[in-house]
C-alpha atoms as a PDB file:
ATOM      1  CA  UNK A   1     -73.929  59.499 108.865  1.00  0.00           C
ATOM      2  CA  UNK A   2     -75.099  56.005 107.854  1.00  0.00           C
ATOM      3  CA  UNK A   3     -74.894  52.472 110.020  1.00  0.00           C
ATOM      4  CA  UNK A   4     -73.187  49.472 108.063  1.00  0.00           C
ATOM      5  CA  UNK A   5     -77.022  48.757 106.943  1.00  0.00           C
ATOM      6  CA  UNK A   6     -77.224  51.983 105.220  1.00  0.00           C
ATOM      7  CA  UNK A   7     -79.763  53.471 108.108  1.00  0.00           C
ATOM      8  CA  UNK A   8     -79.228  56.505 109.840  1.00  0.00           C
ATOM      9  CA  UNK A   9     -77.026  56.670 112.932  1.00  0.00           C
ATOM     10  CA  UNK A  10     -78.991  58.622 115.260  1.00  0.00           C
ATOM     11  CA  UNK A  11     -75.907  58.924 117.810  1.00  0.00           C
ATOM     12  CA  UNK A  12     -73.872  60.861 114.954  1.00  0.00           C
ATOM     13  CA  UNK A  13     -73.488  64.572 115.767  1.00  0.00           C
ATOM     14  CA  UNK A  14     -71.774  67.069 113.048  1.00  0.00           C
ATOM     15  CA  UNK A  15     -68.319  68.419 114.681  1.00  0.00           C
ATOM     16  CA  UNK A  16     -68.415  71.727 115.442  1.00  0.00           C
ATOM     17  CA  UNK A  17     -66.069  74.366 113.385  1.00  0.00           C
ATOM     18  CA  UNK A  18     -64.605  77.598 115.329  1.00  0.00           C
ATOM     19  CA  UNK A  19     -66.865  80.220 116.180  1.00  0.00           C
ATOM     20  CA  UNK A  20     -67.125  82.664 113.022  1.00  0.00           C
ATOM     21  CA  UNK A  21     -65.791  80.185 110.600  1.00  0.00           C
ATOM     22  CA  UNK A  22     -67.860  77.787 108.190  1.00  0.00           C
ATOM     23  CA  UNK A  23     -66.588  74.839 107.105  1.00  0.00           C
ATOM     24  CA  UNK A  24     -66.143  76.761 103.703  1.00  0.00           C
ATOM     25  CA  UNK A  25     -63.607  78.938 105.333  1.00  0.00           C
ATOM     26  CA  UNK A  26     -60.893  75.862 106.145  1.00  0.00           C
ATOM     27  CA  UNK A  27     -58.079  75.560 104.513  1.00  0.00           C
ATOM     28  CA  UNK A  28     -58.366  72.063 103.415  1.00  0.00           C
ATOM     29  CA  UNK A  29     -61.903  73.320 101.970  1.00  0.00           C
ATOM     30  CA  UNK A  30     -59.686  76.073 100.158  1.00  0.00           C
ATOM     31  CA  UNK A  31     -57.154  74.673  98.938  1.00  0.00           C
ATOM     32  CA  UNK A  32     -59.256  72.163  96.536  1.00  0.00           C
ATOM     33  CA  UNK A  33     -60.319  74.560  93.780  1.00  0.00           C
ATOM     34  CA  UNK A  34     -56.773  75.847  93.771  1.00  0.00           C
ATOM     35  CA  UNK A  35     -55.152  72.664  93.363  1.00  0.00           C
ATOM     36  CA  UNK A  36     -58.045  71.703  90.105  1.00  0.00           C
ATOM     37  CA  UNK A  37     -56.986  75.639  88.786  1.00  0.00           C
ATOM     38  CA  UNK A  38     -53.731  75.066  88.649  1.00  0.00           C
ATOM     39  CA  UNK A  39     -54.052  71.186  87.516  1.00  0.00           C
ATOM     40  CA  UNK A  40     -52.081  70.258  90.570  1.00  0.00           C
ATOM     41  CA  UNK A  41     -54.907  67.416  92.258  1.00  0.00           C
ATOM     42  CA  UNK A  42     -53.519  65.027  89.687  1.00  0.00           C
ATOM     43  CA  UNK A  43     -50.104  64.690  90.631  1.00  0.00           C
ATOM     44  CA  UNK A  44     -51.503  65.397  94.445  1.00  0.00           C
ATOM     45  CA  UNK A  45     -53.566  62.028  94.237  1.00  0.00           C
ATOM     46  CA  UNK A  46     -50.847  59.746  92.642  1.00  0.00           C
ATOM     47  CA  UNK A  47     -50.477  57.042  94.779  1.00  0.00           C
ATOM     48  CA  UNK A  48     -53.740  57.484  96.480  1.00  0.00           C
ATOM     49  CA  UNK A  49     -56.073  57.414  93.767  1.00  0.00           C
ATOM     50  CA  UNK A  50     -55.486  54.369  91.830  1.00  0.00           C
ATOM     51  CA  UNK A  51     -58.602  54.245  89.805  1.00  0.00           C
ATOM     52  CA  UNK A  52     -61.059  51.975  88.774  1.00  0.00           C
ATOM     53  CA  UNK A  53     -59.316  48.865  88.180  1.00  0.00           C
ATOM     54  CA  UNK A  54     -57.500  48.645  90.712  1.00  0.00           C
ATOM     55  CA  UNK A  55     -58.450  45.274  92.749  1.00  0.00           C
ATOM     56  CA  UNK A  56     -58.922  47.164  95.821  1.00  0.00           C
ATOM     57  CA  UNK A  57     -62.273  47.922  94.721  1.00  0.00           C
ATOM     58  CA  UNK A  58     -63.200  44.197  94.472  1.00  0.00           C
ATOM     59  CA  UNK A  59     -62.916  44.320  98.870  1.00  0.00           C
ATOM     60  CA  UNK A  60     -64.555  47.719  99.095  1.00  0.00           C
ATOM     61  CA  UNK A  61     -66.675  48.198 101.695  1.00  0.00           C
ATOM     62  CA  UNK A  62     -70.537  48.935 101.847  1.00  0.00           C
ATOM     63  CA  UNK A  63     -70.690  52.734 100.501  1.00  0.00           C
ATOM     64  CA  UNK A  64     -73.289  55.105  99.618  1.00  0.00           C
ATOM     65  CA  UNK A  65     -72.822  57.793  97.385  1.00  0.00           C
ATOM     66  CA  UNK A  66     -75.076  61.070  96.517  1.00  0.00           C
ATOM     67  CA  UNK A  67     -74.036  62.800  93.272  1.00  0.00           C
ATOM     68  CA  UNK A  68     -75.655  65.383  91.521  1.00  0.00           C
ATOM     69  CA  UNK A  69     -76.103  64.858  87.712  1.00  0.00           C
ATOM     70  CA  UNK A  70     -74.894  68.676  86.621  1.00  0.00           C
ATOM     71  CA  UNK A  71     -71.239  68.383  88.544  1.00  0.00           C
ATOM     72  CA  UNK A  72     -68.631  69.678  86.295  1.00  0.00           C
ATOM     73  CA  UNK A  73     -65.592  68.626  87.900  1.00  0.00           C
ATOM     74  CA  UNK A  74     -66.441  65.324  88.539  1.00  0.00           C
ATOM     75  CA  UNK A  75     -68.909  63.583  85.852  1.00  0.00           C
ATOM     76  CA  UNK A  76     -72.115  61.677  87.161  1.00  0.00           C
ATOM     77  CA  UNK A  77     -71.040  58.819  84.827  1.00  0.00           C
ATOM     78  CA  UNK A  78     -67.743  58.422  87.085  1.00  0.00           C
ATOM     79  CA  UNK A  79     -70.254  57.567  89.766  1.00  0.00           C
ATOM     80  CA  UNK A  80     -71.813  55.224  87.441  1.00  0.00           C
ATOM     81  CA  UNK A  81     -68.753  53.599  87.076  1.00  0.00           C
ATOM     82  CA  UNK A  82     -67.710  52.732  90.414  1.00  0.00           C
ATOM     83  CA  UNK A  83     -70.986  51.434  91.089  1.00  0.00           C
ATOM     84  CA  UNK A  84     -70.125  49.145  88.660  1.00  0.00           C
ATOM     85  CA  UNK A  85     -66.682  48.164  89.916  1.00  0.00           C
ATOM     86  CA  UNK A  86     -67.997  47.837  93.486  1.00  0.00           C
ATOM     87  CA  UNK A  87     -71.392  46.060  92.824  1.00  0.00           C
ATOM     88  CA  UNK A  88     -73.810  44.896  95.160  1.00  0.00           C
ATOM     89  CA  UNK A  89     -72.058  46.807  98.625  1.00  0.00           C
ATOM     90  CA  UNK A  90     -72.781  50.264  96.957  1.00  0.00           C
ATOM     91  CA  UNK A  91     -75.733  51.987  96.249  1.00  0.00           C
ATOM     92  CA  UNK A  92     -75.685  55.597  94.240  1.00  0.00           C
ATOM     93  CA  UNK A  93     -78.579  58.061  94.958  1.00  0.00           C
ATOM     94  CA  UNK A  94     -79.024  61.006  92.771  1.00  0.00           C
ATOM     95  CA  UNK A  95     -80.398  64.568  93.376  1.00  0.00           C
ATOM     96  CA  UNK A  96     -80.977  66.574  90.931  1.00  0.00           C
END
């Protein structure tokens, strides 16, 4: 996890999952390519997700995000994008 400065928090520690189960095996985790199969995440995220012009972006907060260039369900250049919106609080790092 990252400090507001974008530095590492060296007091973070990862939770820890039930014995015998990755975090792949929650339901939450599960659930997700389920609800993009059935084209359900859409209507799940109405209300929640109200994209990129939305003014809330304008008072985001400082954000990092990692995105790989080859992701098929959500395109790199939506990453792009949001950097845009944001600006100068959020800084995009990708791994290829």
């Amino acid at each position: 996890m990252l400090l507001e400065n974008f530095s590492e928090n060296k007091e973070w520690v990862r939770p820890e999952y039930d014995e015998g189960k990755g975090e792949l095996d929650l339901p939450r985790v599960a659930l997700f390519p389920w609800f993009i199969q059935t084209n359900q995440y859409p209507v799940l995220m109405e209300g929640v997700d109200r994209g990129l012009e939305h003014e809330g972006w304008k008072s985001y907060p400082k954000t990092v995000l990692v995105h790989g260039d080859q992701d098929v369900d959500a395109p790199y250049q939506g990453a792009l994008d949001a950097v845009g919106i944001i600006g100068r609080s959020c800084s995009l790092k990708s791994r290829n």
